[in-house]
PDB file of N, CA and C in Angstrom:
ATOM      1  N   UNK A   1     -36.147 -15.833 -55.332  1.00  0.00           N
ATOM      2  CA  UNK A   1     -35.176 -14.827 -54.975  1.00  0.00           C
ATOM      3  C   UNK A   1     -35.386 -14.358 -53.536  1.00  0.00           C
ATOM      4  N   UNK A   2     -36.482 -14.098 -53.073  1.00  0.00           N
ATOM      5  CA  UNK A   2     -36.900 -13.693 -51.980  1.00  0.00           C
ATOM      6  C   UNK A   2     -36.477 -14.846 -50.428  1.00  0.00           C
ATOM      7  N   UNK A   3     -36.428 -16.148 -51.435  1.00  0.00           N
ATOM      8  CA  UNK A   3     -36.013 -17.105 -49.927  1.00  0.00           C
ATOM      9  C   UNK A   3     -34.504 -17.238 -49.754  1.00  0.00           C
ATOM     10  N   UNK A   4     -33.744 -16.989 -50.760  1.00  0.00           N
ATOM     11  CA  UNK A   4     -32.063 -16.728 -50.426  1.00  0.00           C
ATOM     12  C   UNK A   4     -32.056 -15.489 -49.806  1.00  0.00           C
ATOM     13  N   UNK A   5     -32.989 -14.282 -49.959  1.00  0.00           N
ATOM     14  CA  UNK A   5     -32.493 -13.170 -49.245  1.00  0.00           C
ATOM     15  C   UNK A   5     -32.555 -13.603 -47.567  1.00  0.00           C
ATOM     16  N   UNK A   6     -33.721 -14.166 -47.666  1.00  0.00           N
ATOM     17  CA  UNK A   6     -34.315 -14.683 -45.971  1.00  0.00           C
ATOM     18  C   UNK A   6     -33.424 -15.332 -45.687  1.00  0.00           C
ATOM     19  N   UNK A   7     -32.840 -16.464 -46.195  1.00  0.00           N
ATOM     20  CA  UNK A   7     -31.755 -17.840 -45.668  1.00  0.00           C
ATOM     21  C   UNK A   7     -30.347 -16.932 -45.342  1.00  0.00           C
ATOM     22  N   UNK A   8     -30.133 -15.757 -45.621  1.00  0.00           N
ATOM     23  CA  UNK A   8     -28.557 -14.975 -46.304  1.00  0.00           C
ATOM     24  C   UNK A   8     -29.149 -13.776 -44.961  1.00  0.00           C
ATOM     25  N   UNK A   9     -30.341 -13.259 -44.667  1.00  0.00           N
ATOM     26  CA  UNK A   9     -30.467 -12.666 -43.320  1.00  0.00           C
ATOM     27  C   UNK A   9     -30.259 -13.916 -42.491  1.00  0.00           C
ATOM     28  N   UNK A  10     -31.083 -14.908 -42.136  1.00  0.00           N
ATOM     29  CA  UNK A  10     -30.980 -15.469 -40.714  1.00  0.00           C
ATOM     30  C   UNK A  10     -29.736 -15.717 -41.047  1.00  0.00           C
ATOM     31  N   UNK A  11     -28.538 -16.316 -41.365  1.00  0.00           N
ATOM     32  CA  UNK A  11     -27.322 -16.877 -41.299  1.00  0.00           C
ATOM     33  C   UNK A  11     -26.347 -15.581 -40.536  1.00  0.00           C
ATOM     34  N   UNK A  12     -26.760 -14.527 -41.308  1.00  0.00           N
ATOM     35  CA  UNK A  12     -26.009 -13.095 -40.617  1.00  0.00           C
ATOM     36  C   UNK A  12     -26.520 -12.434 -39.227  1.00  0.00           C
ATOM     37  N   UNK A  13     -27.711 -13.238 -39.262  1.00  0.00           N
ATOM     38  CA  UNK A  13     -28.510 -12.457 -37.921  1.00  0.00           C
ATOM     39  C   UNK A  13     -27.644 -13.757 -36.637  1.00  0.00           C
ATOM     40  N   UNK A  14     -27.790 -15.312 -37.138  1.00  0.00           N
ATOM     41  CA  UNK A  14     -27.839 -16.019 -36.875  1.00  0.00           C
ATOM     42  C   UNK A  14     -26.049 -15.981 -36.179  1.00  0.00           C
ATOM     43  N   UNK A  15     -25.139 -15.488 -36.932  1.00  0.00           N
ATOM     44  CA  UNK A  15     -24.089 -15.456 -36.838  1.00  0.00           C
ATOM     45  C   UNK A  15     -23.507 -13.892 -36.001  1.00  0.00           C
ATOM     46  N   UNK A  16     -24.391 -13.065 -35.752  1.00  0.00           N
ATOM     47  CA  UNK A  16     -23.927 -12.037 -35.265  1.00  0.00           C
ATOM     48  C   UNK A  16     -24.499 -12.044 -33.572  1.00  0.00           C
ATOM     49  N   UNK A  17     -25.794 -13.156 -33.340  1.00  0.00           N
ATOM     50  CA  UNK A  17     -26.206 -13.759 -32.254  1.00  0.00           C
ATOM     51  C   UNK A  17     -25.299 -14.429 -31.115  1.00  0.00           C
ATOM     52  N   UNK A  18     -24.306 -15.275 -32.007  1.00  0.00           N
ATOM     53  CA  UNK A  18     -23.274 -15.818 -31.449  1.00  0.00           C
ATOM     54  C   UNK A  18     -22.627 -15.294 -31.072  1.00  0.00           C
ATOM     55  N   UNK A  19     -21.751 -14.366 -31.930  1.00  0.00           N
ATOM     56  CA  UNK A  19     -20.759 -13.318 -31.709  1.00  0.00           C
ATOM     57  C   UNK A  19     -20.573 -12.649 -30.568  1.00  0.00           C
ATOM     58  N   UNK A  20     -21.717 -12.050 -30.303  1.00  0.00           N
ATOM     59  CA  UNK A  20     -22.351 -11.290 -29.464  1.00  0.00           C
ATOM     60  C   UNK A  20     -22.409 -12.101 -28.190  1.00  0.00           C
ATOM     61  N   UNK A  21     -23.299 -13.244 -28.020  1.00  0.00           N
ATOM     62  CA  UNK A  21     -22.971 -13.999 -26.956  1.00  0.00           C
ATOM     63  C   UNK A  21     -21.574 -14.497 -26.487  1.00  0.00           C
ATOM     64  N   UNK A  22     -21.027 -14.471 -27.531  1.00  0.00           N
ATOM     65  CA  UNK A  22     -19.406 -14.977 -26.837  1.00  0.00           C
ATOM     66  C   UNK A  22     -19.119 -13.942 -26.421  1.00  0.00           C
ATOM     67  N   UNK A  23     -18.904 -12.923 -26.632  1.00  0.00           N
ATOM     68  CA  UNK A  23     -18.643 -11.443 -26.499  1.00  0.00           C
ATOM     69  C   UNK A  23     -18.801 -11.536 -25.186  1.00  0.00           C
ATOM     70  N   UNK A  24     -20.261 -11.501 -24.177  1.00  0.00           N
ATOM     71  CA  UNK A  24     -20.738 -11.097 -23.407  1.00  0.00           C
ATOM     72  C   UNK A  24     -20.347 -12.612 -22.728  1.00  0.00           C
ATOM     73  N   UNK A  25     -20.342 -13.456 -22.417  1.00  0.00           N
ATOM     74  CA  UNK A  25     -19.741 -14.813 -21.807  1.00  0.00           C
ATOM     75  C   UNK A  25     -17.953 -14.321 -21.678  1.00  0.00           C
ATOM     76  N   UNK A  26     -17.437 -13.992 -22.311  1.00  0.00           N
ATOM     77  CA  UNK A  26     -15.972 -13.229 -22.488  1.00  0.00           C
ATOM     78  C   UNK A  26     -15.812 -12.610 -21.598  1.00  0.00           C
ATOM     79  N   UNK A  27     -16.378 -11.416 -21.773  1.00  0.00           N
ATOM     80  CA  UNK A  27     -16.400 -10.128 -20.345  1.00  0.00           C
ATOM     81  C   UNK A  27     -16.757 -10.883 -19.245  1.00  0.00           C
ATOM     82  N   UNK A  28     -17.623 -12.269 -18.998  1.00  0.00           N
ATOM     83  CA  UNK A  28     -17.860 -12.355 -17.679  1.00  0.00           C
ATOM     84  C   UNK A  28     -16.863 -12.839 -16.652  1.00  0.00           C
ATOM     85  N   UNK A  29     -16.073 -13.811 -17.886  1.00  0.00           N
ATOM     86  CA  UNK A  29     -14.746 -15.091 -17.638  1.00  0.00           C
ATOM     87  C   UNK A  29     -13.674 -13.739 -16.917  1.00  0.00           C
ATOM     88  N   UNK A  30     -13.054 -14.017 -15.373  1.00  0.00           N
ATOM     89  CA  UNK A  30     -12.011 -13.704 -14.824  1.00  0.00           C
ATOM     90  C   UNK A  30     -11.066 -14.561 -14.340  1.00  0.00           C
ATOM     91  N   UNK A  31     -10.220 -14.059 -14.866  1.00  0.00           N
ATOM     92  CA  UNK A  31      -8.674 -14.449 -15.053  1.00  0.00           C
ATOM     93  C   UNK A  31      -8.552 -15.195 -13.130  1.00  0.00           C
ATOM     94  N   UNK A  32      -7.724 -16.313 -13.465  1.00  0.00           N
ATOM     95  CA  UNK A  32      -7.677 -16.554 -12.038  1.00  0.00           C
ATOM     96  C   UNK A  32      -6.778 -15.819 -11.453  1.00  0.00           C
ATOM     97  N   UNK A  33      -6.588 -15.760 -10.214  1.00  0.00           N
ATOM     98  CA  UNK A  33      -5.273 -15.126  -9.570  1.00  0.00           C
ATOM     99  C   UNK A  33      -4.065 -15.597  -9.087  1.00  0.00           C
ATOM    100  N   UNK A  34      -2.798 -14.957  -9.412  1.00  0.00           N
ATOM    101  CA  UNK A  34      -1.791 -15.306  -9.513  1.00  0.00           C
ATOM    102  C   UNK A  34      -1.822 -16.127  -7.772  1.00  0.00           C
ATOM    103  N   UNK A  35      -1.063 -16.894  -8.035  1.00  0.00           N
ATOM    104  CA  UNK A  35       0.057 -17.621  -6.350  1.00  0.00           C
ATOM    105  C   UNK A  35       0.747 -16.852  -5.816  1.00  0.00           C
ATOM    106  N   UNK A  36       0.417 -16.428  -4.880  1.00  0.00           N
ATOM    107  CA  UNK A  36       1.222 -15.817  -4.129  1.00  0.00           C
ATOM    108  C   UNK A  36       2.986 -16.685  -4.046  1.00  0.00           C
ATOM    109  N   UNK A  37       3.916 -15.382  -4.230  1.00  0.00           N
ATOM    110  CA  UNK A  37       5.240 -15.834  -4.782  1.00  0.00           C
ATOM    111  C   UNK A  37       5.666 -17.113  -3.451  1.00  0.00           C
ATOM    112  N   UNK A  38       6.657 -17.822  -4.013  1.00  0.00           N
ATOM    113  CA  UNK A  38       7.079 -18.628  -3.128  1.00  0.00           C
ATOM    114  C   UNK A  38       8.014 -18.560  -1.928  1.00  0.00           C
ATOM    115  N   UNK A  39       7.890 -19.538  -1.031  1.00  0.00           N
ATOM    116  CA  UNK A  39       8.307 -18.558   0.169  1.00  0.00           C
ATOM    117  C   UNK A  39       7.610 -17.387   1.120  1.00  0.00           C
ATOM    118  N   UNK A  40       6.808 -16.874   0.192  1.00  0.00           N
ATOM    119  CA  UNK A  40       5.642 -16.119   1.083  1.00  0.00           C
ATOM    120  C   UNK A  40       5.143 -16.527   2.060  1.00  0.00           C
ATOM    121  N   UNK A  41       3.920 -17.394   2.033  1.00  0.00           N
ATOM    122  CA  UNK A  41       3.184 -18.255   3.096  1.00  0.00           C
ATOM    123  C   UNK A  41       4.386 -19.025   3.864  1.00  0.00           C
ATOM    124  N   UNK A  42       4.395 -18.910   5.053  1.00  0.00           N
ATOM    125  CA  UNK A  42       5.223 -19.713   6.196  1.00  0.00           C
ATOM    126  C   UNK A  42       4.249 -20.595   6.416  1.00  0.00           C
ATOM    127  N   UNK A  43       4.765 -22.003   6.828  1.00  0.00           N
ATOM    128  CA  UNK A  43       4.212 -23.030   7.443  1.00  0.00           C
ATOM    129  C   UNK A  43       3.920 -22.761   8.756  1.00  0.00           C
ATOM    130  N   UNK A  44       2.917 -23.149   9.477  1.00  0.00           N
ATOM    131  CA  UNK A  44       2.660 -22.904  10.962  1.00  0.00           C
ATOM    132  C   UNK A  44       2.063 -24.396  11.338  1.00  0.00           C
ATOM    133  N   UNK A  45       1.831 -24.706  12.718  1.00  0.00           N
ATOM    134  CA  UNK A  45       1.172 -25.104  13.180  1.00  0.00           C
ATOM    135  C   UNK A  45       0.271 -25.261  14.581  1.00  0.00           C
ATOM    136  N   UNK A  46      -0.651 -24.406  14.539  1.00  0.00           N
ATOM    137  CA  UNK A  46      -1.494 -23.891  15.429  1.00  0.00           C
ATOM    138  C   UNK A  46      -2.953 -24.297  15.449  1.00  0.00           C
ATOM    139  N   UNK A  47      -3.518 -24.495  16.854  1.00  0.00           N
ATOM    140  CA  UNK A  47      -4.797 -25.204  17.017  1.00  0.00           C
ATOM    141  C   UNK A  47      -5.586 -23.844  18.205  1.00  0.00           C
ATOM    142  N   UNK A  48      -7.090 -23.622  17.186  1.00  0.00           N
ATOM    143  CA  UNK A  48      -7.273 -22.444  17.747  1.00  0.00           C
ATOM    144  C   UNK A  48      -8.604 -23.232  18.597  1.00  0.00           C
ATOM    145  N   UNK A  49      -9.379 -22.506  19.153  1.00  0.00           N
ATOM    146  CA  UNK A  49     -10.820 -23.467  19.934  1.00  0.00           C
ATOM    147  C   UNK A  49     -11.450 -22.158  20.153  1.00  0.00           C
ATOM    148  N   UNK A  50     -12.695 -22.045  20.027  1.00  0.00           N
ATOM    149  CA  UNK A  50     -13.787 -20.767  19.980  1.00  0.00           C
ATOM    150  C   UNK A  50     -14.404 -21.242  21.475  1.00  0.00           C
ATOM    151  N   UNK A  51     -14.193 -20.302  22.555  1.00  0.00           N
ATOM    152  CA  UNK A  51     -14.186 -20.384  24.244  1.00  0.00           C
ATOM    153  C   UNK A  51     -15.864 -20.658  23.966  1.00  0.00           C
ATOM    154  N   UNK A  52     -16.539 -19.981  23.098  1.00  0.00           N
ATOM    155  CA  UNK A  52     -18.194 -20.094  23.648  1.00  0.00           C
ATOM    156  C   UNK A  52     -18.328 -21.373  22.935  1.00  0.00           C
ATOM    157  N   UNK A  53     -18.567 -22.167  21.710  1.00  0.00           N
ATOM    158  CA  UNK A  53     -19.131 -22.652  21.080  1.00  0.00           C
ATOM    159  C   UNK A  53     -18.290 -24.331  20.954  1.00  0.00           C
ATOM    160  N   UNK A  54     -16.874 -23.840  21.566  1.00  0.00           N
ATOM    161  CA  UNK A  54     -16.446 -25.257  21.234  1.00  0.00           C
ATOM    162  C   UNK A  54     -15.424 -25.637  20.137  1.00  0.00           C
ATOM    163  N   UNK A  55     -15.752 -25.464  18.450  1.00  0.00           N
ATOM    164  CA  UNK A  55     -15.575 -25.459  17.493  1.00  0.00           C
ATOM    165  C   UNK A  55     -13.864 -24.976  17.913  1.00  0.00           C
ATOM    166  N   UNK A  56     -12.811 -26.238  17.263  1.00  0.00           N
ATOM    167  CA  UNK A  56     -11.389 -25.969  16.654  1.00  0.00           C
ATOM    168  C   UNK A  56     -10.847 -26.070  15.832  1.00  0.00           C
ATOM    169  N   UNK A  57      -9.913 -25.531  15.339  1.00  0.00           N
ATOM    170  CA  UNK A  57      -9.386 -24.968  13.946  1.00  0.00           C
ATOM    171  C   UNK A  57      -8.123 -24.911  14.095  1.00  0.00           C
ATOM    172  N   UNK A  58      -7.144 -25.869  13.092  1.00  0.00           N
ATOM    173  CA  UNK A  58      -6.202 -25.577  12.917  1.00  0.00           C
ATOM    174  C   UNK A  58      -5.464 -25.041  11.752  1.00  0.00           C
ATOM    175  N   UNK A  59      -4.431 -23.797  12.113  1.00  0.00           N
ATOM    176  CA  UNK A  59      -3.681 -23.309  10.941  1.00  0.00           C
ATOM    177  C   UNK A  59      -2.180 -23.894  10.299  1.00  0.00           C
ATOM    178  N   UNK A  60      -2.356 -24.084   9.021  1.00  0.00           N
ATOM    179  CA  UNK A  60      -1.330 -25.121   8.818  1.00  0.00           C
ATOM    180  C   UNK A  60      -0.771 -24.343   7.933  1.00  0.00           C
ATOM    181  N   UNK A  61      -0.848 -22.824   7.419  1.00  0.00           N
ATOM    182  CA  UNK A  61       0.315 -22.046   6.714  1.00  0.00           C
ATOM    183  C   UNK A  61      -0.743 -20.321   7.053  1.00  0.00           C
ATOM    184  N   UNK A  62       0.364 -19.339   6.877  1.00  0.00           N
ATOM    185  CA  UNK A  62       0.479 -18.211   7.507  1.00  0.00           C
ATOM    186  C   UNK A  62       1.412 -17.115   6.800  1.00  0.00           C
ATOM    187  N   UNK A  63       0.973 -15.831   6.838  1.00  0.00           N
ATOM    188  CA  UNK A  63       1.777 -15.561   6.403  1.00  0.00           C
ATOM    189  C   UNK A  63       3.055 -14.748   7.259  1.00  0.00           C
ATOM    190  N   UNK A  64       2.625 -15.100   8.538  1.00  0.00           N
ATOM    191  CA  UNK A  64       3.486 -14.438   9.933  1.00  0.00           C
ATOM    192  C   UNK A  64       3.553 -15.680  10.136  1.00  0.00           C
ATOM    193  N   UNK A  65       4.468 -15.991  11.312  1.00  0.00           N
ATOM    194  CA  UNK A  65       4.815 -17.433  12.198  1.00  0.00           C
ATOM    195  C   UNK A  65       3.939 -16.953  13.469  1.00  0.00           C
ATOM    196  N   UNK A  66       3.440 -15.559  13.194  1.00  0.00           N
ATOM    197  CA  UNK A  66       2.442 -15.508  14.897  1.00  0.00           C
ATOM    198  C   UNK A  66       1.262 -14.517  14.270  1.00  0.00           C
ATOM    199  N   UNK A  67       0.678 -15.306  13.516  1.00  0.00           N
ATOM    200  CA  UNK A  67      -0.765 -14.510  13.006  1.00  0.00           C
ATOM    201  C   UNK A  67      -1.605 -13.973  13.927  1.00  0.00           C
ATOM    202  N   UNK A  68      -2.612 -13.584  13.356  1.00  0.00           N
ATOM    203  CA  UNK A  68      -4.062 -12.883  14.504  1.00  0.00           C
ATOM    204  C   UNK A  68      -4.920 -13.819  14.580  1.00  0.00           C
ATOM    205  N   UNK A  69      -5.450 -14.194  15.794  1.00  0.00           N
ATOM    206  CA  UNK A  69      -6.287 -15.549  16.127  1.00  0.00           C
ATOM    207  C   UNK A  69      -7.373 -14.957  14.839  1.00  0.00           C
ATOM    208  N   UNK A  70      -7.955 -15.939  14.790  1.00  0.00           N
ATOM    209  CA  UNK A  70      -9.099 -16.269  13.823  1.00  0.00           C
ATOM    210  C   UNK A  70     -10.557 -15.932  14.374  1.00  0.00           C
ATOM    211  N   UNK A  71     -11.656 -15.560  14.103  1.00  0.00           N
ATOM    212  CA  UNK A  71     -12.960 -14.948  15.081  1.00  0.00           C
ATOM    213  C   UNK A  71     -13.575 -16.114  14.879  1.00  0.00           C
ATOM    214  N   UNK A  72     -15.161 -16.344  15.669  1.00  0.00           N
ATOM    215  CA  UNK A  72     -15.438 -17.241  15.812  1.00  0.00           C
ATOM    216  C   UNK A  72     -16.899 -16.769  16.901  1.00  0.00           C
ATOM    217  N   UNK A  73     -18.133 -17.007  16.354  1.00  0.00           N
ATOM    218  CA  UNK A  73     -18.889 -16.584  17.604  1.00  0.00           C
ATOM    219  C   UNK A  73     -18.727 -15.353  17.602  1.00  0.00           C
ATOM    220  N   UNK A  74     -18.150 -13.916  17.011  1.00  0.00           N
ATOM    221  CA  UNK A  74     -17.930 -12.656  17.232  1.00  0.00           C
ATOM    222  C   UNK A  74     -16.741 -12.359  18.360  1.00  0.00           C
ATOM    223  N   UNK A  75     -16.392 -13.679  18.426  1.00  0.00           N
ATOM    224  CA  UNK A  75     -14.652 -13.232  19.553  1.00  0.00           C
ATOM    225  C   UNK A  75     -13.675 -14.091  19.241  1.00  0.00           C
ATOM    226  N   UNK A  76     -12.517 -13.632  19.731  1.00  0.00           N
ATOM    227  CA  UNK A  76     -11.130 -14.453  19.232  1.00  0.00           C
ATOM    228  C   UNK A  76     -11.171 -15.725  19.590  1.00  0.00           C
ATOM    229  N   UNK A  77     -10.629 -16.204  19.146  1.00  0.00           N
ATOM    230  CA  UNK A  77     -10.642 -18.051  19.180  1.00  0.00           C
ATOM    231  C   UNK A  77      -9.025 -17.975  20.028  1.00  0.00           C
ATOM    232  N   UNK A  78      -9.055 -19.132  21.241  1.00  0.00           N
ATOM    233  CA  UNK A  78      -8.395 -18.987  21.800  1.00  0.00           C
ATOM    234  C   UNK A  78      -6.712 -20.018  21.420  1.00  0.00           C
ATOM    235  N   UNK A  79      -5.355 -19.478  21.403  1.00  0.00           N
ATOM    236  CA  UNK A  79      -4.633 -20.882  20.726  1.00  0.00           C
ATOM    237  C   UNK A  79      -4.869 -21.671  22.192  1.00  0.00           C
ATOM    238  N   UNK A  80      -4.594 -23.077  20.946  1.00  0.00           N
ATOM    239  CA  UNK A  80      -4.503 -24.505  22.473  1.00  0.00           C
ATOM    240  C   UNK A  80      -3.374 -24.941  22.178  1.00  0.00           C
ATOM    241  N   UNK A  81      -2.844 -25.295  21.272  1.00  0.00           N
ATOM    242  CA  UNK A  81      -1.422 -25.282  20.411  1.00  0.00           C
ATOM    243  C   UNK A  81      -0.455 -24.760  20.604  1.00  0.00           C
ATOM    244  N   UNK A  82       0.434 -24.052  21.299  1.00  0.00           N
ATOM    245  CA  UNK A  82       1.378 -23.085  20.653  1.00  0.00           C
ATOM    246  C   UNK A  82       2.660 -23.731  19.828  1.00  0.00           C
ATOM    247  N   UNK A  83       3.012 -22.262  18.883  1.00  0.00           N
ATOM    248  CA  UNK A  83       3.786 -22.563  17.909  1.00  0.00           C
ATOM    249  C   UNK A  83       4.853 -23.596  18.643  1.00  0.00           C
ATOM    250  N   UNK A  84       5.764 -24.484  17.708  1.00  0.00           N
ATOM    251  CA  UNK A  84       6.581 -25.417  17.912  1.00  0.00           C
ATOM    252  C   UNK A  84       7.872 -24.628  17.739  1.00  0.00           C
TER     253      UNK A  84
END
């Protein structure tokens, strides 16, 4: 009698372990984030170059057609590109 009580705890202990872990794996899972609606992002095409270091970068969507240069090195990255 005594080893069904034991087998009838771990199964409930065993089963409320899980529970619990999904539980807490649950709360961690975040929802992805929506897309920004369509039409939002404008296409661009702009080529930026960082004056100290060299390093260029181009922007290929925006959500202005004349964004804010991009930093780089702690200063603005200069355009080499301009918009078309």
């Amino acid at each position: 009698m005594g080893t069904a009580v034991n087998v009838l705890l771990a199964v409930v202990a065993g089963y409320l372990i899980f529970k619990v872990g999904f539980a807490v794996l649950g709360s961690l899972a975040r929802p992805m984030p929506e897309p920004p609606p369509p039409g939002e992002m404008r296409r661009v095409k702009l080529t930026y170059r960082c004056s100290v270091c060299g390093m260029e970068l181009r922007v290929q969507a925006a959500v202005s057609e004349d964004p804010e240069p991009p930093r780089h090195c702690m200063d603005e990255m200069e355009l080499v590109v301009p918009a078309e």
